[in-house]
C-alpha atoms as a PDB file:
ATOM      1  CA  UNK A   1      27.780  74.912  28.117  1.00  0.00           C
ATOM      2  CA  UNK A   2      24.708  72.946  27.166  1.00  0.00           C
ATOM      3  CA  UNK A   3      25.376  69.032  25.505  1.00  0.00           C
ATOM      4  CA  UNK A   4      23.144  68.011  23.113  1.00  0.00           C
ATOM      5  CA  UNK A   5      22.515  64.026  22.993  1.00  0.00           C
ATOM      6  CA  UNK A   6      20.614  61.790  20.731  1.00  0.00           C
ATOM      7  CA  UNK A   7      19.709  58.621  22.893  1.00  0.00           C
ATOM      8  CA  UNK A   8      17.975  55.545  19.854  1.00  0.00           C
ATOM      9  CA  UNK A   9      15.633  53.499  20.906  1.00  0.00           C
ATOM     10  CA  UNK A  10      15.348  49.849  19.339  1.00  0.00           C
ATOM     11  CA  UNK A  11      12.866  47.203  19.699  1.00  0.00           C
ATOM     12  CA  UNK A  12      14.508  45.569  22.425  1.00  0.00           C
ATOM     13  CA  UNK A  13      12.902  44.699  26.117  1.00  0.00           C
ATOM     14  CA  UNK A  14      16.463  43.927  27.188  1.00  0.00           C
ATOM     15  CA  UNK A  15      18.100  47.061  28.748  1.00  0.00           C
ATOM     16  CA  UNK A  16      15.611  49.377  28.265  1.00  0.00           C
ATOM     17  CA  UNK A  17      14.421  50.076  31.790  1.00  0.00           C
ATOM     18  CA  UNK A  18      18.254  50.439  32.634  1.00  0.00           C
ATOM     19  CA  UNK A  19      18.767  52.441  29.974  1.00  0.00           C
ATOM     20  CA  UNK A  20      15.268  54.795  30.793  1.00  0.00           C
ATOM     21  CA  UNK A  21      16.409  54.934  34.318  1.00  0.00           C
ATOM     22  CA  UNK A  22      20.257  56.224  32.807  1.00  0.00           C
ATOM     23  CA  UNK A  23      18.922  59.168  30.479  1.00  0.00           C
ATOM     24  CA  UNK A  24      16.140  59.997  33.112  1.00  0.00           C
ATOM     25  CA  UNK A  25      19.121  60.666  35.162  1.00  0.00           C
ATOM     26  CA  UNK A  26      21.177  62.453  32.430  1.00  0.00           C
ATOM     27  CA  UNK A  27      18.152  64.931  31.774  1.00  0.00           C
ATOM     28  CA  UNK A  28      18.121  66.318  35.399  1.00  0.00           C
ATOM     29  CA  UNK A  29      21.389  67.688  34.553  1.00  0.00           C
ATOM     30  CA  UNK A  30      20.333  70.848  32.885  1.00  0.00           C
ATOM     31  CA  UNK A  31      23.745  70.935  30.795  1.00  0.00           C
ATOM     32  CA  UNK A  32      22.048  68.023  28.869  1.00  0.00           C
ATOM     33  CA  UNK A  33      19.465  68.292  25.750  1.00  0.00           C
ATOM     34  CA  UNK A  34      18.447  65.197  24.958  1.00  0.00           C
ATOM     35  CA  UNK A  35      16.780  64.136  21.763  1.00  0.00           C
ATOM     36  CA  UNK A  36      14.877  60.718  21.898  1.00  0.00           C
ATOM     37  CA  UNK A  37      14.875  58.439  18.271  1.00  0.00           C
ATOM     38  CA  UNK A  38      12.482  55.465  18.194  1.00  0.00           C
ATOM     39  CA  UNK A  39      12.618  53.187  15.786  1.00  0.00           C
ATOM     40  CA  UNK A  40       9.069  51.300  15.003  1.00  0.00           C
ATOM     41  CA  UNK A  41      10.004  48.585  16.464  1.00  0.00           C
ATOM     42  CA  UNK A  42      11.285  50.809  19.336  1.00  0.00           C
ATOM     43  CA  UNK A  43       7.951  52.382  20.216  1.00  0.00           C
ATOM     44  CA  UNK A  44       5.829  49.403  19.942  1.00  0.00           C
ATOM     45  CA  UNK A  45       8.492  47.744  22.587  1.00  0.00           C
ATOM     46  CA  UNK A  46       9.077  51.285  24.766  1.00  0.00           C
ATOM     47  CA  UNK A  47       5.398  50.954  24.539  1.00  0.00           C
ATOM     48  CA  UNK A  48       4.460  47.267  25.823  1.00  0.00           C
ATOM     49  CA  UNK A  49       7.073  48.327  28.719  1.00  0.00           C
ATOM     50  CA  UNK A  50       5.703  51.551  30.192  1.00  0.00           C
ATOM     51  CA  UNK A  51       8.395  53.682  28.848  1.00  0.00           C
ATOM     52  CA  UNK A  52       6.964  55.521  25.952  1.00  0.00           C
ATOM     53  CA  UNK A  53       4.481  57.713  27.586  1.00  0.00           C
ATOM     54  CA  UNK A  54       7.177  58.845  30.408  1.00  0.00           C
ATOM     55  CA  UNK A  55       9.784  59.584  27.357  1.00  0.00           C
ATOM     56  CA  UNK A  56       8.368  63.221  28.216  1.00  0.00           C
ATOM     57  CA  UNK A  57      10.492  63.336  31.565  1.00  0.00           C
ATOM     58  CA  UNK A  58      13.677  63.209  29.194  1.00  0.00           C
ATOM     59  CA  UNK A  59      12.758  65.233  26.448  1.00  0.00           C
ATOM     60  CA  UNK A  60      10.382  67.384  26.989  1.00  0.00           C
ATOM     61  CA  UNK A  61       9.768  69.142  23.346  1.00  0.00           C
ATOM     62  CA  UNK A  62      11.525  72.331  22.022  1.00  0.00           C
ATOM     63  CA  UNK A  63      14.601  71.855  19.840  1.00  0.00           C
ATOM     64  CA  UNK A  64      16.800  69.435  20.602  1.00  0.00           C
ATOM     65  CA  UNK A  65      14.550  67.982  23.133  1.00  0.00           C
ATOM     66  CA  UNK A  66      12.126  66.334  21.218  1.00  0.00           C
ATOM     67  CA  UNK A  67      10.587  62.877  20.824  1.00  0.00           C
ATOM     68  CA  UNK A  68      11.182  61.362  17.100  1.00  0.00           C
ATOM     69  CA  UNK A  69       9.203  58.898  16.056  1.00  0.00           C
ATOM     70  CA  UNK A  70      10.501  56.453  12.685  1.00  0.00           C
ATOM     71  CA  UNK A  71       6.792  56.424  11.574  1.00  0.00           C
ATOM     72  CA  UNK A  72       6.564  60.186  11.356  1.00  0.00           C
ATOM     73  CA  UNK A  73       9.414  61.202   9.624  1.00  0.00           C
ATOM     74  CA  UNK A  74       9.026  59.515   5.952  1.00  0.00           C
ATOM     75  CA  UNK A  75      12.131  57.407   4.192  1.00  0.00           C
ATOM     76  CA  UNK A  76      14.320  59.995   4.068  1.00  0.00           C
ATOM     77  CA  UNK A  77      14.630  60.271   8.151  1.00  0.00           C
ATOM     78  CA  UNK A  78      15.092  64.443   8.131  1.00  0.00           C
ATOM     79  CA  UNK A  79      15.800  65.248  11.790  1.00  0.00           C
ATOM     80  CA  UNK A  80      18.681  62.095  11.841  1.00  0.00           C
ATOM     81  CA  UNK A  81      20.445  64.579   9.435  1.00  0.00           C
ATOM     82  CA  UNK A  82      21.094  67.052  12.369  1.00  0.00           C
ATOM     83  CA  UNK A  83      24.372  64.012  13.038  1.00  0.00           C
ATOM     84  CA  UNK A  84      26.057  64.824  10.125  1.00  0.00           C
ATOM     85  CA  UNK A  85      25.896  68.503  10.610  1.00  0.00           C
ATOM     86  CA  UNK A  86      27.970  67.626  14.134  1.00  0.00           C
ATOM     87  CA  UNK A  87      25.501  69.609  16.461  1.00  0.00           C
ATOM     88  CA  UNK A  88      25.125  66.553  18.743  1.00  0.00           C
ATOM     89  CA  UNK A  89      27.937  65.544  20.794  1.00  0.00           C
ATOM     90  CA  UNK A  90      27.048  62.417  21.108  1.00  0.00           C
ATOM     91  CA  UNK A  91      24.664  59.527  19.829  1.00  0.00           C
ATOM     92  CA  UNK A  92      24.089  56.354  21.852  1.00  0.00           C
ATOM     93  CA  UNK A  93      21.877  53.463  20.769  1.00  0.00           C
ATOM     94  CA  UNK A  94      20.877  51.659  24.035  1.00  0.00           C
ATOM     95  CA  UNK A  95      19.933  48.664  23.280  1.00  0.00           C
ATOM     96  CA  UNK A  96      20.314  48.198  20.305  1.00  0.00           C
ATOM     97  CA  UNK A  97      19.118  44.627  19.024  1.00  0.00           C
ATOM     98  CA  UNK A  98      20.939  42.060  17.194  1.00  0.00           C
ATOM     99  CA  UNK A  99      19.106  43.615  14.129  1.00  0.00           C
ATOM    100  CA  UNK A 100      20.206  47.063  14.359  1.00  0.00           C
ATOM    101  CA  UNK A 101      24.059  46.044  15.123  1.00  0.00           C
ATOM    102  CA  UNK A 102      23.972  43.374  12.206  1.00  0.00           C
ATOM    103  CA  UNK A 103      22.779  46.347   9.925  1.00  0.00           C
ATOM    104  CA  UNK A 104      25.214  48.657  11.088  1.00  0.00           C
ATOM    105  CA  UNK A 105      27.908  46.126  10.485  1.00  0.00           C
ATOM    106  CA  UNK A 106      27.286  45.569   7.088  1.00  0.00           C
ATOM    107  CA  UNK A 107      26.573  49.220   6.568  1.00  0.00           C
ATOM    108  CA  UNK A 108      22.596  49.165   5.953  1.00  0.00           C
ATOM    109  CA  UNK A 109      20.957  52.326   6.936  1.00  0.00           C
ATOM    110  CA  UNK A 110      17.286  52.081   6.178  1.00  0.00           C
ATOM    111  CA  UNK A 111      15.739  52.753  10.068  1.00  0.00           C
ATOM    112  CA  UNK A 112      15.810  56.068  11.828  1.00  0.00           C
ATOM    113  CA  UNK A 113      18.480  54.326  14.411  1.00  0.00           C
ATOM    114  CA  UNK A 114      20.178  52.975  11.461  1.00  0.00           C
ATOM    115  CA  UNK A 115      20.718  56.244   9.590  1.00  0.00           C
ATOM    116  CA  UNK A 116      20.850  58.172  12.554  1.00  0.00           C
ATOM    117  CA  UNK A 117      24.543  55.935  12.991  1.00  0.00           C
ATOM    118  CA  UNK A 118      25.716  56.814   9.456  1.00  0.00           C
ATOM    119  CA  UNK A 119      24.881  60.351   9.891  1.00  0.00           C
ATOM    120  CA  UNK A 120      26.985  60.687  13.196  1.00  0.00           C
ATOM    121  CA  UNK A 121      29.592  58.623  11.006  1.00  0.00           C
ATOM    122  CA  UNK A 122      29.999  61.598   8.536  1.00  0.00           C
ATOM    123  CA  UNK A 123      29.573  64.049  10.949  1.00  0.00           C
ATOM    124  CA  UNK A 124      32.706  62.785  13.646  1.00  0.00           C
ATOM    125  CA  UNK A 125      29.960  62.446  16.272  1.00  0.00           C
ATOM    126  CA  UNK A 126      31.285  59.972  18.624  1.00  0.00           C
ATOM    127  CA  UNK A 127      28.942  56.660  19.043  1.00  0.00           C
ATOM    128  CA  UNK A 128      27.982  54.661  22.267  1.00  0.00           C
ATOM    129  CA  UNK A 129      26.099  51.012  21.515  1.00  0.00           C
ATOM    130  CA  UNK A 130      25.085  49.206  24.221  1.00  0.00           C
ATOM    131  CA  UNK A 131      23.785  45.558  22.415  1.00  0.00           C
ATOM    132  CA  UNK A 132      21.679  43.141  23.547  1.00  0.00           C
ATOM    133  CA  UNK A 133      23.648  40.061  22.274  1.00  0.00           C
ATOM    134  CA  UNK A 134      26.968  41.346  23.794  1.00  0.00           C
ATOM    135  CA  UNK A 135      28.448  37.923  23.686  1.00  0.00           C
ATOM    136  CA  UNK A 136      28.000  34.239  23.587  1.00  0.00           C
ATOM    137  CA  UNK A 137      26.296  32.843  26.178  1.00  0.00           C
ATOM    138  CA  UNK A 138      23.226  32.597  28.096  1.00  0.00           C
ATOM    139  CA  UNK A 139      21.539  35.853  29.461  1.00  0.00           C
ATOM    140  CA  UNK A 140      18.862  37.265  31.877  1.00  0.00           C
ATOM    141  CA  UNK A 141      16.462  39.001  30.646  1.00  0.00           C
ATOM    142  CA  UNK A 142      13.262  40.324  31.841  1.00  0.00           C
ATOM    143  CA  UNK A 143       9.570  40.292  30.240  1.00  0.00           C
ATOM    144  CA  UNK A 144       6.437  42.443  29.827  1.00  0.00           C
ATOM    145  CA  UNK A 145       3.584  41.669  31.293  1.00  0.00           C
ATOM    146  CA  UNK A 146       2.545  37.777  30.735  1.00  0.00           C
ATOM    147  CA  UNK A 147       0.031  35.029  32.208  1.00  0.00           C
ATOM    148  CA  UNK A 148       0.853  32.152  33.646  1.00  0.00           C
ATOM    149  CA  UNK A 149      -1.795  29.878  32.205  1.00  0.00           C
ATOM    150  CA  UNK A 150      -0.964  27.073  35.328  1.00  0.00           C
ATOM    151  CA  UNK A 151      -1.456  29.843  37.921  1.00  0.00           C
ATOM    152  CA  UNK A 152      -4.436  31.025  36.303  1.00  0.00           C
ATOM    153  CA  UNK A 153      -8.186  29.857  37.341  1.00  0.00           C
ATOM    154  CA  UNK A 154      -9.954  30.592  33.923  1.00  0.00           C
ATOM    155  CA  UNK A 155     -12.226  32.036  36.194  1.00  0.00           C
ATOM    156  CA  UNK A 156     -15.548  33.375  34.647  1.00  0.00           C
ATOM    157  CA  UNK A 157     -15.452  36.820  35.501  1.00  0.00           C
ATOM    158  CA  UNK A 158     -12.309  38.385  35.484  1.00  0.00           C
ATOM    159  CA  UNK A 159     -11.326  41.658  37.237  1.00  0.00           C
ATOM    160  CA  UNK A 160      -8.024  41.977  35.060  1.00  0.00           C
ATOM    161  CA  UNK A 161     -10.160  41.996  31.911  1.00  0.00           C
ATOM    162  CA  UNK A 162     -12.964  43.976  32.781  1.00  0.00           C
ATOM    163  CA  UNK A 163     -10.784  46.718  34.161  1.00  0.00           C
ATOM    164  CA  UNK A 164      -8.149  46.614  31.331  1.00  0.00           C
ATOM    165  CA  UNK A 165      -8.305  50.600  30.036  1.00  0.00           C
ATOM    166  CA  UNK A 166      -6.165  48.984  26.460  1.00  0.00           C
ATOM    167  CA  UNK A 167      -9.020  46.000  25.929  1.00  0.00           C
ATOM    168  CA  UNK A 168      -5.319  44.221  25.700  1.00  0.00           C
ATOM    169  CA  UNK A 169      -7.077  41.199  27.883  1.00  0.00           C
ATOM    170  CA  UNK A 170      -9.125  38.813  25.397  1.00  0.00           C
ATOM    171  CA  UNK A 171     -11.137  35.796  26.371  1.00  0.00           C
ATOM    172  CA  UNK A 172      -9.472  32.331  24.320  1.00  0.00           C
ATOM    173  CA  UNK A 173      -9.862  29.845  26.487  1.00  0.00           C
ATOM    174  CA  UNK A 174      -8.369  31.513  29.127  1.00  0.00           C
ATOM    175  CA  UNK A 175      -7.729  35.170  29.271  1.00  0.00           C
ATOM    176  CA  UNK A 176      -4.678  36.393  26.980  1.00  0.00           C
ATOM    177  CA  UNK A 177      -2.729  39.838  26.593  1.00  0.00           C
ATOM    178  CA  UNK A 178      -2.805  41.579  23.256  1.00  0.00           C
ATOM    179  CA  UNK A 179       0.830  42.734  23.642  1.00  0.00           C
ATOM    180  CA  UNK A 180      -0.029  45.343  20.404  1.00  0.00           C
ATOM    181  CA  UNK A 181      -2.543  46.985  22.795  1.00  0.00           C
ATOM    182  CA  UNK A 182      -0.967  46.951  26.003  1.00  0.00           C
ATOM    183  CA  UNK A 183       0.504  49.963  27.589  1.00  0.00           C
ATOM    184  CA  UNK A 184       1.922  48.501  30.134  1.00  0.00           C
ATOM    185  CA  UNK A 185      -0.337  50.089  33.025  1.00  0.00           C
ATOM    186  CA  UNK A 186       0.314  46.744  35.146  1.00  0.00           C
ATOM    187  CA  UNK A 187      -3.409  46.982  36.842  1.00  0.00           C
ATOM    188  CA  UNK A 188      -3.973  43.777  35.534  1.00  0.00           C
ATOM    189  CA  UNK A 189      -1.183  42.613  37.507  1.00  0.00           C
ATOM    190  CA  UNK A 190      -2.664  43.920  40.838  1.00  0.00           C
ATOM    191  CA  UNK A 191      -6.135  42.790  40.104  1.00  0.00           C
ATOM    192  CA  UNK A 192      -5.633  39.010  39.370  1.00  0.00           C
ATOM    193  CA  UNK A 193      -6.436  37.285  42.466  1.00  0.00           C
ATOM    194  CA  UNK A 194      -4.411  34.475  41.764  1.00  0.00           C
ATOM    195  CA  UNK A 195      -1.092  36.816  41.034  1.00  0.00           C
ATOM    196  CA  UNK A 196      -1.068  34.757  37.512  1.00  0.00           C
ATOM    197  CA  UNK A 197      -0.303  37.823  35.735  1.00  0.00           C
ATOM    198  CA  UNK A 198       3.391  39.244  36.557  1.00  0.00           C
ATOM    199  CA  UNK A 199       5.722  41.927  34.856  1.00  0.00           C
ATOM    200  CA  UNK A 200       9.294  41.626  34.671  1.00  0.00           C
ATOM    201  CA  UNK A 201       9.385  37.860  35.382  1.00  0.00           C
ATOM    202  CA  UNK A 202      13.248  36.737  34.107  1.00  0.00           C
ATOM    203  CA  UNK A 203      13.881  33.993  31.761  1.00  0.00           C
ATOM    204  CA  UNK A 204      17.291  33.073  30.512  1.00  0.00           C
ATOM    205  CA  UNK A 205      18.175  33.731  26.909  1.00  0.00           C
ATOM    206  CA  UNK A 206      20.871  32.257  24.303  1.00  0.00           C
ATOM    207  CA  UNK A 207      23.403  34.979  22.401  1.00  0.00           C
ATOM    208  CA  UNK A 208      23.945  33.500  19.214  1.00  0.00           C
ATOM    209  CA  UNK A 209      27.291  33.020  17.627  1.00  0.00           C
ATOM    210  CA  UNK A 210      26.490  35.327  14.843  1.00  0.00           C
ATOM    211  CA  UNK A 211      25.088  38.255  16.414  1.00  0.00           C
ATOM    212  CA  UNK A 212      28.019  38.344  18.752  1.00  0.00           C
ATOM    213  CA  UNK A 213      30.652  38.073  15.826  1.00  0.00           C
ATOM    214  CA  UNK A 214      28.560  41.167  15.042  1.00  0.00           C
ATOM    215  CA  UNK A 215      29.148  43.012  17.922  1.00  0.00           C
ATOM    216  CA  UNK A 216      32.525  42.146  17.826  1.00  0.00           C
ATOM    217  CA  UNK A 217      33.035  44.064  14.122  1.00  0.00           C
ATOM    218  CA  UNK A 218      31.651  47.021  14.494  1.00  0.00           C
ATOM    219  CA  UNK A 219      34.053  47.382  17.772  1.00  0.00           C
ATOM    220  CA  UNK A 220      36.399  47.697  14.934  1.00  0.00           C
ATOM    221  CA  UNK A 221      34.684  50.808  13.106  1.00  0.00           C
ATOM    222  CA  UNK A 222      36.108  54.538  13.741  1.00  0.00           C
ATOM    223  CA  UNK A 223      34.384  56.138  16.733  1.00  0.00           C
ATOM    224  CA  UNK A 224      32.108  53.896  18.263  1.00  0.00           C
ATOM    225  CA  UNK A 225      32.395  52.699  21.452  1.00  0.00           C
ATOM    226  CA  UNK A 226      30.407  49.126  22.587  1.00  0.00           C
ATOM    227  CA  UNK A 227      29.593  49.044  26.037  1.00  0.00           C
ATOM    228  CA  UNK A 228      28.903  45.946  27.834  1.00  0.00           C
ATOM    229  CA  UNK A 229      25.399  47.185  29.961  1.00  0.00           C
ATOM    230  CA  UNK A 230      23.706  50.601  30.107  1.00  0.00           C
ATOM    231  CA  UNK A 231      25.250  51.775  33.509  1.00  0.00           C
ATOM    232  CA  UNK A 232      28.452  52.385  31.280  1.00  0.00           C
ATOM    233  CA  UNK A 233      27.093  55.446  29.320  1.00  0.00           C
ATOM    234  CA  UNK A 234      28.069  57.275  31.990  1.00  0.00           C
ATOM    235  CA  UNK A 235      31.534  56.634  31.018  1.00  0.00           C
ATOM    236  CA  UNK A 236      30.330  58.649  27.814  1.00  0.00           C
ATOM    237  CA  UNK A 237      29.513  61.783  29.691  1.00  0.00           C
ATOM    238  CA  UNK A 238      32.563  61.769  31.524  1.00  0.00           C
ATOM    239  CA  UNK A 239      34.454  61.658  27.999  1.00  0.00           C
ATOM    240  CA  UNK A 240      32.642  64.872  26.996  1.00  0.00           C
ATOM    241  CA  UNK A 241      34.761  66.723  30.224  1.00  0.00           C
ATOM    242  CA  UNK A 242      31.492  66.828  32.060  1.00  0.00           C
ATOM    243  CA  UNK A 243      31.259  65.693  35.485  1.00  0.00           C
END
């Protein structure tokens, strides 16, 4: 028997390498379609992270398999439609951002992730959020690529910029990364002499109180499930009777 899964994508740095590395593992599994939904802000962010262009490994095209982008499917979101016609059995937003849950709480959908929700809603299709805000408190989080303007020389020819395939690496000052041109190919980081460029460098985070009150009511709502990190989803599949 063959599952078919919607995974949403939000724009959200926070989990989305765990959450890659969870549905890259789900789509081995060949019991497992898997449909990808990225919201704008999604792509730009699966984008600056390295993640878009190896979105192919998890859903390769064909139906039910395919990559779906929120720019290329108009205001009326066609393909999130396939949820309310139950022939998913199961949608998981991972992570979802303390935009998309505060939306969902108050019952706006006007984003592909956001519709996609209210169209598993009407269709019984069980829901797995994994948030970014989960709770109060202070949290780890890791970042795209970034300079570190003390380690760096300002030096007056500079390999990372030359040899940046994106032009992402602009001369003010000091060299700076266009994040809306990156792609996340991390040469940069390699070529900088100085190792002033990093990716993934963690910096600590506050939850506000608000976007964790949200979390906490749509725990409430019929059929969704919120799960504390990404390495729960599994949890999900096991819930479907599939090992």
């Amino acid at each position: 028997m063959v599952f078919n899964i919607a995974w949403c994508i939000t724009g959200a740095g926070h989990f989305l390498l765990e959450s890659f590395e969870v549905f890259l593992k789900l789509a081995s599994n060949r019991q497992f379609k898997i449909t990808t939904f990225l919201s704008c802000a999604g792509e730009e962010v699966a984008r600056i992270y390295g993640v878009l262009d190896k979105l192919k490994q998890i859903s390769p095209g064909g139906y039910y398999q395919e990559i779906v982008l929120e720019r290329e499917q108009g205001k009326g979101f066609p393909k999130a439609g396939r949820l309310a016609r139950g022939t998913y059995a199961l949608l998981v937003i991972s992570p979802a951002t303390a935009n998309t849950v505060a939306k969902i709480a108050c019952g706006i959908a006007d984003t592909l992730v956001t519709s996609a929700f209210a169209q598993a809603q009407k269709g019984n299709v069980p829901v797995y959020i994994v948030p970014t805000d989960y709770k109060e408190g202070i949290v780890t989080t890791k970042l795209p690529v970034v300079i570190d303007y003390e380690a760096c020389r300002g030096c007056d020819t500079c390999p990372p910029l030359i040899k940046c395939s994106s032009n992402a690496i602009k001369m003010v000052g000091k060299p700076n990364i266009d994040l809306t041109l990156c792609r996340c190919c991390k040469i940069c980081v390699d070529l900088c002499p100085y190792g002033a460029i990093s990716f993934g460098k963690e910096v600590k985070t506050r939850v506000r109180k608000l976007d964790a009150e949200n979390v906490r009511k749509i725990m409430l709502f019929e059929g969704v499930k919120v799960l504390e990190k990404p390495s729960e989803i599994h949890d999900a599949i096991s819930s479907l009777g599939v090992s």
